[in-house]
PDB file of N, CA and C in Angstrom:
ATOM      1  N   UNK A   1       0.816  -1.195   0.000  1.00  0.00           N
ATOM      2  CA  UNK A   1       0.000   0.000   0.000  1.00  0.00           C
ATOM      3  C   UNK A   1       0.868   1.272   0.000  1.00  0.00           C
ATOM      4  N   UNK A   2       2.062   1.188   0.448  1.00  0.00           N
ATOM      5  CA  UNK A   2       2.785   2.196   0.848  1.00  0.00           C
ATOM      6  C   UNK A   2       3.366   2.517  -0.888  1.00  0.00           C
ATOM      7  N   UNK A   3       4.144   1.653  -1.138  1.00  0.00           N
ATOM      8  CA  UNK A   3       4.620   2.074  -2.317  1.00  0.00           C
ATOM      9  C   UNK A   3       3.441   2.260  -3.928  1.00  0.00           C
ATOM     10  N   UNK A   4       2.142   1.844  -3.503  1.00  0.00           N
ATOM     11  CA  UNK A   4       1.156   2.699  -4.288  1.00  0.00           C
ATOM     12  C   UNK A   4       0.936   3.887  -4.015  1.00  0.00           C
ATOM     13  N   UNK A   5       1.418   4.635  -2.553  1.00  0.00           N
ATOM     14  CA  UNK A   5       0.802   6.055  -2.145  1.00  0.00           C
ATOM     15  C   UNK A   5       1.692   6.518  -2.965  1.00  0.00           C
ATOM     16  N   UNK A   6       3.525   6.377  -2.642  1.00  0.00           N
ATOM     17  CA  UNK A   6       4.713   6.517  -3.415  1.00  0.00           C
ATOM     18  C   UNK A   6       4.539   7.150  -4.839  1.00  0.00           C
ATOM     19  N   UNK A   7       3.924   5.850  -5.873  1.00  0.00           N
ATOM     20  CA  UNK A   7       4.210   5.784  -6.698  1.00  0.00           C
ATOM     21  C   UNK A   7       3.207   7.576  -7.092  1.00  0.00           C
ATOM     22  N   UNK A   8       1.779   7.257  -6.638  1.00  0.00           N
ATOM     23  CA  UNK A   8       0.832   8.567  -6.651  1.00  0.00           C
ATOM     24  C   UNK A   8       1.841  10.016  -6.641  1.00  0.00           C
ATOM     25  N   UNK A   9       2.498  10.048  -5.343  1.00  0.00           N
ATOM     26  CA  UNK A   9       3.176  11.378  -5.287  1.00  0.00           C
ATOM     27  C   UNK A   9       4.419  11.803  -6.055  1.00  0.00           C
ATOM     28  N   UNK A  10       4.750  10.538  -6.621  1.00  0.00           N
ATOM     29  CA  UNK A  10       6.041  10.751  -7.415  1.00  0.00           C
ATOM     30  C   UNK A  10       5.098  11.330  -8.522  1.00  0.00           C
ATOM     31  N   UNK A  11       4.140  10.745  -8.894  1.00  0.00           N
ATOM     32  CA  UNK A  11       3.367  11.610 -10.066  1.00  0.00           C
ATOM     33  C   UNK A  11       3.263  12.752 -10.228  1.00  0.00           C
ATOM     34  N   UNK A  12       2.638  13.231  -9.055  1.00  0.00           N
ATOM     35  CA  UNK A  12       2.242  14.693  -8.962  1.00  0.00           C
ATOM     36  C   UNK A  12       3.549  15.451  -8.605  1.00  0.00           C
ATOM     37  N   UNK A  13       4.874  14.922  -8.166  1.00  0.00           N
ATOM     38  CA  UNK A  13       5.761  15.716  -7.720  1.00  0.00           C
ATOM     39  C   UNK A  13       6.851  15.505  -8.960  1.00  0.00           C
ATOM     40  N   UNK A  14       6.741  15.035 -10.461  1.00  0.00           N
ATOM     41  CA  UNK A  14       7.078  14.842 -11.466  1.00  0.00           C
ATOM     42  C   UNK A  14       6.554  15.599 -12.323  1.00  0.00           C
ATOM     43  N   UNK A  15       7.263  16.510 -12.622  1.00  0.00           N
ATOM     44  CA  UNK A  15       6.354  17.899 -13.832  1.00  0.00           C
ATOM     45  C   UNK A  15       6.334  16.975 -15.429  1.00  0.00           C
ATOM     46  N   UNK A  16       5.282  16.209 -15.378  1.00  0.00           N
ATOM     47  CA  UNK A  16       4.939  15.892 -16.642  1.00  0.00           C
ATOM     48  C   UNK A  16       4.202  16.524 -17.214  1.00  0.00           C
ATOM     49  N   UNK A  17       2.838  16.632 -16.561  1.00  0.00           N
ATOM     50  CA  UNK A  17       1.737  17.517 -17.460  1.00  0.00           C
ATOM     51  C   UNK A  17       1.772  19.294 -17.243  1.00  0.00           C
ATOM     52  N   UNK A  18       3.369  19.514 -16.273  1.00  0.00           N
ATOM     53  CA  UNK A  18       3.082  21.111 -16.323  1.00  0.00           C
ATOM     54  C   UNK A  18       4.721  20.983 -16.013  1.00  0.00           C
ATOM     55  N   UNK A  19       4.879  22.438 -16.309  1.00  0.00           N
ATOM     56  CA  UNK A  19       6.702  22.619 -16.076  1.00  0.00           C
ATOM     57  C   UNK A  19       6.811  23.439 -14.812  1.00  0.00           C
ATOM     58  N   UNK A  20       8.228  23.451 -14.540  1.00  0.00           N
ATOM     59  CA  UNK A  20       8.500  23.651 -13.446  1.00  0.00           C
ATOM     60  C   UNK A  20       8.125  25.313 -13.651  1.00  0.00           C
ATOM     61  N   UNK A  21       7.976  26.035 -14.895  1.00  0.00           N
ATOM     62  CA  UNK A  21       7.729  27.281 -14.077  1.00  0.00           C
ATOM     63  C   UNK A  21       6.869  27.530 -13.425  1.00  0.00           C
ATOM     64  N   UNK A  22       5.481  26.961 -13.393  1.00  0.00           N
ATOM     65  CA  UNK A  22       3.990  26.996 -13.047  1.00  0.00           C
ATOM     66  C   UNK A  22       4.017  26.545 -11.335  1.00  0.00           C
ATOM     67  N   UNK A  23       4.985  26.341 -11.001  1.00  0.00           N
ATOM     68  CA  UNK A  23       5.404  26.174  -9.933  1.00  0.00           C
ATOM     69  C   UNK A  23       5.809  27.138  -9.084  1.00  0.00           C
ATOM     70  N   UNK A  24       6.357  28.691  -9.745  1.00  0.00           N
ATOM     71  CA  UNK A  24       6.816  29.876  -9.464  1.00  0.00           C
ATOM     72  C   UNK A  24       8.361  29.135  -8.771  1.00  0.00           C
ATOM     73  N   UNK A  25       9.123  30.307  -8.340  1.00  0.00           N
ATOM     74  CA  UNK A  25      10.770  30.242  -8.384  1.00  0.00           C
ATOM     75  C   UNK A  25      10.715  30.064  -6.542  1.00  0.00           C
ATOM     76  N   UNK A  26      10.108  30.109  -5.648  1.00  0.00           N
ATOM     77  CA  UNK A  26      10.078  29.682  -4.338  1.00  0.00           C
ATOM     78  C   UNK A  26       9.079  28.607  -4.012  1.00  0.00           C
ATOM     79  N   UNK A  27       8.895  28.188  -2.857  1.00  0.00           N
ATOM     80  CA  UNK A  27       7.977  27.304  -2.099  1.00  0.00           C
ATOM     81  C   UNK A  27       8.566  25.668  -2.427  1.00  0.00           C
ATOM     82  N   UNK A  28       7.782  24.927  -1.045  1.00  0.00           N
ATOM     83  CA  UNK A  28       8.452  23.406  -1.461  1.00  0.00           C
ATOM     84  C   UNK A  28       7.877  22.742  -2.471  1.00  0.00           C
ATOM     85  N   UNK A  29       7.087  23.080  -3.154  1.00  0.00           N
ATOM     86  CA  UNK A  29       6.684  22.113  -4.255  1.00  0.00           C
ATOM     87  C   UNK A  29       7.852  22.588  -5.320  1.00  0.00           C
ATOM     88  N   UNK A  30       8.818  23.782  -5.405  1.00  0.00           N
ATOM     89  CA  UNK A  30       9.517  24.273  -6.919  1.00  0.00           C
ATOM     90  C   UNK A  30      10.832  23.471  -6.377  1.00  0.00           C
ATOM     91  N   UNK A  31      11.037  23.023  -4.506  1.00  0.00           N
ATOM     92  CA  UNK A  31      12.208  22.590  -4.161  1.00  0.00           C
ATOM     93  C   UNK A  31      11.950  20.659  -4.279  1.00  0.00           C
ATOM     94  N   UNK A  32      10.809  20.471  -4.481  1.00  0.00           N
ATOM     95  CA  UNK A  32      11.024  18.871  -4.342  1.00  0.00           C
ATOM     96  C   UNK A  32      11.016  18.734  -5.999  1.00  0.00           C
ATOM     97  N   UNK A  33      10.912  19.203  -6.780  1.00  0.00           N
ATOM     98  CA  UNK A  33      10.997  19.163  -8.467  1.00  0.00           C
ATOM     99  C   UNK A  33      11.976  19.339  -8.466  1.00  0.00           C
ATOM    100  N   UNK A  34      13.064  19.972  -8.029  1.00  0.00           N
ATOM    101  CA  UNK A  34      14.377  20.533  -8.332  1.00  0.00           C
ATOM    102  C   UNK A  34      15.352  19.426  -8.241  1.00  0.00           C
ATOM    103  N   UNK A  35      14.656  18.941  -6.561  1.00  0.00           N
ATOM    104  CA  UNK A  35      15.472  17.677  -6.120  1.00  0.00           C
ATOM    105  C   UNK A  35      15.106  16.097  -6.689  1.00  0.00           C
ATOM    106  N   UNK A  36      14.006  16.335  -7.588  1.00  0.00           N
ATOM    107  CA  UNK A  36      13.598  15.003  -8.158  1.00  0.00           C
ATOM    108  C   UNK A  36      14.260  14.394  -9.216  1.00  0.00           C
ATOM    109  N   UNK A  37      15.264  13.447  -9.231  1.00  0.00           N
ATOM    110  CA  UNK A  37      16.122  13.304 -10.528  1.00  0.00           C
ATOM    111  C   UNK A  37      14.868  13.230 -12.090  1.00  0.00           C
ATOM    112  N   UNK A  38      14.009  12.383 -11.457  1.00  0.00           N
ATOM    113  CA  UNK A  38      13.052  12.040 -12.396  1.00  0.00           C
ATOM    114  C   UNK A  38      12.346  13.506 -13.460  1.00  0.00           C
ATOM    115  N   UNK A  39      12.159  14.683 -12.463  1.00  0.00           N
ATOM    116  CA  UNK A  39      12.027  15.565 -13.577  1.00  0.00           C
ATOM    117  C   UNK A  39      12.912  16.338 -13.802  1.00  0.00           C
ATOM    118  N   UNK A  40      14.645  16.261 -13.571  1.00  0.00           N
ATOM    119  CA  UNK A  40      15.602  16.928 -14.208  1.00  0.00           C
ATOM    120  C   UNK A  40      15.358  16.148 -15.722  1.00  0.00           C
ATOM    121  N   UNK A  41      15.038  14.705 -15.371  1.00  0.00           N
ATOM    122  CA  UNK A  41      15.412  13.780 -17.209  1.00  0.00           C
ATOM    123  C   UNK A  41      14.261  14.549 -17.923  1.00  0.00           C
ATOM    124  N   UNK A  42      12.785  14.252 -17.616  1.00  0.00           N
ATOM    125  CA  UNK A  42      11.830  14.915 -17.728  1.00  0.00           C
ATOM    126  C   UNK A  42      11.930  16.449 -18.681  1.00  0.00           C
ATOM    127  N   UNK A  43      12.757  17.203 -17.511  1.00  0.00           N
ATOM    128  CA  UNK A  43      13.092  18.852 -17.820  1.00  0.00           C
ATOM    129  C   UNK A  43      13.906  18.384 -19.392  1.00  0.00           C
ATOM    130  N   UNK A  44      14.783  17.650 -19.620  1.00  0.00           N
ATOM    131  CA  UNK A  44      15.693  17.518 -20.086  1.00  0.00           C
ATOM    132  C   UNK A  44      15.293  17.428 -21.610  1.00  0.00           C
ATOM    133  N   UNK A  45      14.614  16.005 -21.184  1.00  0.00           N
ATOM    134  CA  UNK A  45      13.635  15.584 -22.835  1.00  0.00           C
ATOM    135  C   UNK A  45      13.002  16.499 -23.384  1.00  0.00           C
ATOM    136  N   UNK A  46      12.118  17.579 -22.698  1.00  0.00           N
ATOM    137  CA  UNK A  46      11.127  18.212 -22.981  1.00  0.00           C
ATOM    138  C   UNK A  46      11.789  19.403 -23.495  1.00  0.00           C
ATOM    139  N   UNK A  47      12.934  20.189 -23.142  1.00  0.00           N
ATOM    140  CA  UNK A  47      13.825  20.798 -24.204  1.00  0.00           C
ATOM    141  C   UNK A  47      14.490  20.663 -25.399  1.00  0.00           C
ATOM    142  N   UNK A  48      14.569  19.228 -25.218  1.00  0.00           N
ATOM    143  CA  UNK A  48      15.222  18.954 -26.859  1.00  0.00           C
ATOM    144  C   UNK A  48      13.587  18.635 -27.639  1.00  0.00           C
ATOM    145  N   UNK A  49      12.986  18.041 -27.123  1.00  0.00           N
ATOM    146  CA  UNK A  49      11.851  17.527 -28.448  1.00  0.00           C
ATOM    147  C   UNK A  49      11.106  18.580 -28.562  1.00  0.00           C
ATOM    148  N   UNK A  50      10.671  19.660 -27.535  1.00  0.00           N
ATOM    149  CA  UNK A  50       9.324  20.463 -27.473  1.00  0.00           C
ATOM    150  C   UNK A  50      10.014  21.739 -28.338  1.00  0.00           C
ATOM    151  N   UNK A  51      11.233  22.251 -27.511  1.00  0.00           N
ATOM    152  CA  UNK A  51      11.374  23.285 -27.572  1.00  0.00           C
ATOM    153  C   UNK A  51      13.147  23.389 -28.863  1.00  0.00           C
ATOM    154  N   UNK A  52      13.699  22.185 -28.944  1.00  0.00           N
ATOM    155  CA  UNK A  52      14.717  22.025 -30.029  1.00  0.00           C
ATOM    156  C   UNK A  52      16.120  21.922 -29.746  1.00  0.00           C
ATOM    157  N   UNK A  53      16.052  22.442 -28.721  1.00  0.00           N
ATOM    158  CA  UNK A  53      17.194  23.237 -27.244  1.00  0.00           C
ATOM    159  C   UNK A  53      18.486  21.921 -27.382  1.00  0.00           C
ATOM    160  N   UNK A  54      19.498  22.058 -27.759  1.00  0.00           N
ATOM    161  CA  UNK A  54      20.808  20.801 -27.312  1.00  0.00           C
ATOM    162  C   UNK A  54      21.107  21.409 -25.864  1.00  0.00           C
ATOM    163  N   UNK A  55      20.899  20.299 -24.528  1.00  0.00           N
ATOM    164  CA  UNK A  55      21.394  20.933 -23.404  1.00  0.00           C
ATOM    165  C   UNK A  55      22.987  20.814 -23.602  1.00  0.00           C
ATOM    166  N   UNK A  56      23.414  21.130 -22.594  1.00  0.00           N
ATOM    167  CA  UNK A  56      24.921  21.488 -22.521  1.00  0.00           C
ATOM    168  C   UNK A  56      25.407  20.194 -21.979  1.00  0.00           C
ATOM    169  N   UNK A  57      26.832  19.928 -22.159  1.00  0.00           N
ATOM    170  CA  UNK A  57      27.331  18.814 -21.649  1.00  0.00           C
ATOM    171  C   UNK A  57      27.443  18.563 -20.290  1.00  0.00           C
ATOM    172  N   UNK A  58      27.659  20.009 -19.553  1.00  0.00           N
ATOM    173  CA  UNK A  58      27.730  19.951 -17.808  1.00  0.00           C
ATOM    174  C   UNK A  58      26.078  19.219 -17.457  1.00  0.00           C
ATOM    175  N   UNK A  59      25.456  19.610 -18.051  1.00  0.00           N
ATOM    176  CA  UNK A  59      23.821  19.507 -17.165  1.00  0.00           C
ATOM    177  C   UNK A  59      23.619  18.047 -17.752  1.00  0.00           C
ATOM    178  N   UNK A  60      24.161  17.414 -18.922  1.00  0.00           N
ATOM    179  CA  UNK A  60      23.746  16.277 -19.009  1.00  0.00           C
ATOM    180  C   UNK A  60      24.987  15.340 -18.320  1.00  0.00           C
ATOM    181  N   UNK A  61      25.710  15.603 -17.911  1.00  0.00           N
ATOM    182  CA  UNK A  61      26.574  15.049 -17.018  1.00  0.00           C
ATOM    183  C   UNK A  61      26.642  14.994 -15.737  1.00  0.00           C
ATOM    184  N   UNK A  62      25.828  16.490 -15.023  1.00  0.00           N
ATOM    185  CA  UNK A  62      25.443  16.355 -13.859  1.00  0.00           C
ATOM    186  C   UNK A  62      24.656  15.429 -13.798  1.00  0.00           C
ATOM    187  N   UNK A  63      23.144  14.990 -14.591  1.00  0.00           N
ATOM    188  CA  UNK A  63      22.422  14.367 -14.346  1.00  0.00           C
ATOM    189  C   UNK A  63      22.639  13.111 -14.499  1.00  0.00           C
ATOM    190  N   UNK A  64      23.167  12.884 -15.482  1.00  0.00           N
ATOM    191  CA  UNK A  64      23.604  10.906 -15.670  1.00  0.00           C
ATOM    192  C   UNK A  64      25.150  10.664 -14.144  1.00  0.00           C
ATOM    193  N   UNK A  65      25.546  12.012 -12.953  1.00  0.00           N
ATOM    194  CA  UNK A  65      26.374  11.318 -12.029  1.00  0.00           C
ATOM    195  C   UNK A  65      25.065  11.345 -10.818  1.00  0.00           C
ATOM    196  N   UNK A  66      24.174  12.251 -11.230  1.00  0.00           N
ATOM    197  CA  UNK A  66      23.390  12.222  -9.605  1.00  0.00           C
ATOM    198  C   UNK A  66      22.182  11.133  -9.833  1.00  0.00           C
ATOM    199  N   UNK A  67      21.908  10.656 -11.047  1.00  0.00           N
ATOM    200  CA  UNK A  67      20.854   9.320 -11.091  1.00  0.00           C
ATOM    201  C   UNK A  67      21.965   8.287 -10.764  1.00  0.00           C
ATOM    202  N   UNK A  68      23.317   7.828 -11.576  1.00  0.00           N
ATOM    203  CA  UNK A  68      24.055   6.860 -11.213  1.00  0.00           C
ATOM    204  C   UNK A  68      24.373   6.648  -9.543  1.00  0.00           C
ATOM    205  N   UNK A  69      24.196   8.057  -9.271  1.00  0.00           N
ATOM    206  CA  UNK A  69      24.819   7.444  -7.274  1.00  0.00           C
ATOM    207  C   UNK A  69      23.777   7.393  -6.480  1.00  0.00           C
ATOM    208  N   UNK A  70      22.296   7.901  -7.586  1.00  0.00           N
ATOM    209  CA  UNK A  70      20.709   7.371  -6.814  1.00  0.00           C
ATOM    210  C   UNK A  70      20.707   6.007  -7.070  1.00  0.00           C
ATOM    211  N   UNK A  71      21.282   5.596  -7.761  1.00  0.00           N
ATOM    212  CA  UNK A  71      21.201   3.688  -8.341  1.00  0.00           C
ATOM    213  C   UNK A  71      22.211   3.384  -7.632  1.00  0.00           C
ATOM    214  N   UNK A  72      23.217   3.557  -7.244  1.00  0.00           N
ATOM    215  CA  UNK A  72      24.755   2.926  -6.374  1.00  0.00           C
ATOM    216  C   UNK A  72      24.184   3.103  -5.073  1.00  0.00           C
ATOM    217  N   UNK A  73      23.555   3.876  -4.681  1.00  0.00           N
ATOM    218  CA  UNK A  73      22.813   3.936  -3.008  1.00  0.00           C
ATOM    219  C   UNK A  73      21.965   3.108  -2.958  1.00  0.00           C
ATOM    220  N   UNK A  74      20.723   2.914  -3.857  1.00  0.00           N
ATOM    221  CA  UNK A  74      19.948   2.361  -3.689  1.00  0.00           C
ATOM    222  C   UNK A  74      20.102   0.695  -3.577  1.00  0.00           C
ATOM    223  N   UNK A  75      21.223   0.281  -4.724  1.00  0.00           N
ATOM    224  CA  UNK A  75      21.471  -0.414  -5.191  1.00  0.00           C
ATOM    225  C   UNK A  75      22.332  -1.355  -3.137  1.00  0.00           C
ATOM    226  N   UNK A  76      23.248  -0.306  -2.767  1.00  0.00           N
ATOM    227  CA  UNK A  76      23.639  -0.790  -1.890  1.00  0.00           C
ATOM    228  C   UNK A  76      22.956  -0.570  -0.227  1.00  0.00           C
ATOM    229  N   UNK A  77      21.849  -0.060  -0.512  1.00  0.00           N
ATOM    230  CA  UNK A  77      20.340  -0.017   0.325  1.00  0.00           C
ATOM    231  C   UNK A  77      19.734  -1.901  -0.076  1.00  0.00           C
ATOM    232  N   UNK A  78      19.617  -2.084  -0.806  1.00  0.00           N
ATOM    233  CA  UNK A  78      18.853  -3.027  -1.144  1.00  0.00           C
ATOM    234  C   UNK A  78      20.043  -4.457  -0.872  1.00  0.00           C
ATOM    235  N   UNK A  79      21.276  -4.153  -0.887  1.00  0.00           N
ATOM    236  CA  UNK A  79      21.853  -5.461  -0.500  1.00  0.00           C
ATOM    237  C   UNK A  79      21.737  -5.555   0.947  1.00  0.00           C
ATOM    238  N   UNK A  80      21.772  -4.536   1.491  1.00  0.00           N
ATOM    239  CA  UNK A  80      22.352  -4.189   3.225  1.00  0.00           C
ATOM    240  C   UNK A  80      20.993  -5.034   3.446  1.00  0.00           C
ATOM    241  N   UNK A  81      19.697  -4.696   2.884  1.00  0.00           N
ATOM    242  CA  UNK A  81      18.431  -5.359   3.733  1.00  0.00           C
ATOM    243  C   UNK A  81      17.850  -6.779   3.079  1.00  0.00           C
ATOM    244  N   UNK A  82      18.436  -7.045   2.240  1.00  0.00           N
ATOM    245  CA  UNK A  82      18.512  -8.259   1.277  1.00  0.00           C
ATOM    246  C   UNK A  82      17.731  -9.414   2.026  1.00  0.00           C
ATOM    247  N   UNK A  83      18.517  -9.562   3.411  1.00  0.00           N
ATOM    248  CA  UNK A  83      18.342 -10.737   3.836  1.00  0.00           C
ATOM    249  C   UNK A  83      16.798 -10.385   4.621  1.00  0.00           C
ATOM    250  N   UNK A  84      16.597  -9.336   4.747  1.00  0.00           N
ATOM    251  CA  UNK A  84      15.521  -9.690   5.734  1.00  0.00           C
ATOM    252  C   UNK A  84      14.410  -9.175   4.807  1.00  0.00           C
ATOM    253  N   UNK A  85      14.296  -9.406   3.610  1.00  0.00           N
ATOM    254  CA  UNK A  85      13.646  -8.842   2.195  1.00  0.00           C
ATOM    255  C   UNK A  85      12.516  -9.640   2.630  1.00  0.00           C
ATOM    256  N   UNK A  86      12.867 -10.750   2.259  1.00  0.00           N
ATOM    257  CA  UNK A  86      11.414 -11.845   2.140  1.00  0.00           C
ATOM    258  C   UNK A  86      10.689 -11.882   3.314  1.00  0.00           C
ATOM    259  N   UNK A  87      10.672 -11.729   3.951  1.00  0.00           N
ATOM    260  CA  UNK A  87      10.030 -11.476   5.605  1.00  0.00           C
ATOM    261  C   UNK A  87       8.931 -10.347   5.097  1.00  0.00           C
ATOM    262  N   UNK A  88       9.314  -9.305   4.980  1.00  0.00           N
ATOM    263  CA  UNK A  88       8.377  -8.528   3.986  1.00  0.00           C
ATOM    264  C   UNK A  88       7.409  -8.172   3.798  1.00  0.00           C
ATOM    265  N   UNK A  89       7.859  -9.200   2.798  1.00  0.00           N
ATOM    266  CA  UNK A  89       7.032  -9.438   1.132  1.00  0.00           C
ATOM    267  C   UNK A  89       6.288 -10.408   1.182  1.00  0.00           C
TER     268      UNK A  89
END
């Protein structure tokens, strides 16, 4: 149940159907988009296909090191509790 509430708020806290400006430049909803890797890729796509835009090499490099060490954490989150996984589930 928990990771259906999850999956819900990652939705709404994922600027798919609106961009981050509609969000205005303060408050925590413009700071949990900022911090969401999911709509930096999001931000990312939607400049090259919508708008034509080649991002720059820094911003697509920032983003492919801060998703890779969200997957190397997670990745070593998920061994650390491995064993007591199936208990669970």
């Amino acid at each position: 149940h928990i990771y259906q509430v999850f999956l819900r708020a990652l939705l709404f806290v994922t600027p798919i159907f609106y961009t981050r400006a509609f969000l205005g430049g303060t408050g925590l909803a413009h700071w949990l988009v900022v911090l969401n890797p999911l709509a930096q890729l999001i931000e990312l796509s939607r400049s090259i296909l919508l708008d034509g835009q080649v991002p720059s090499v820094a911003r697509v490099l920032a983003l492919f090191l801060i998703n890779a060490a969200c997957v190397v954490g997670t990745f070593r989150i998920f061994k650390r509790l491995e064993p007591r996984m199936a208990e669970y589930v």
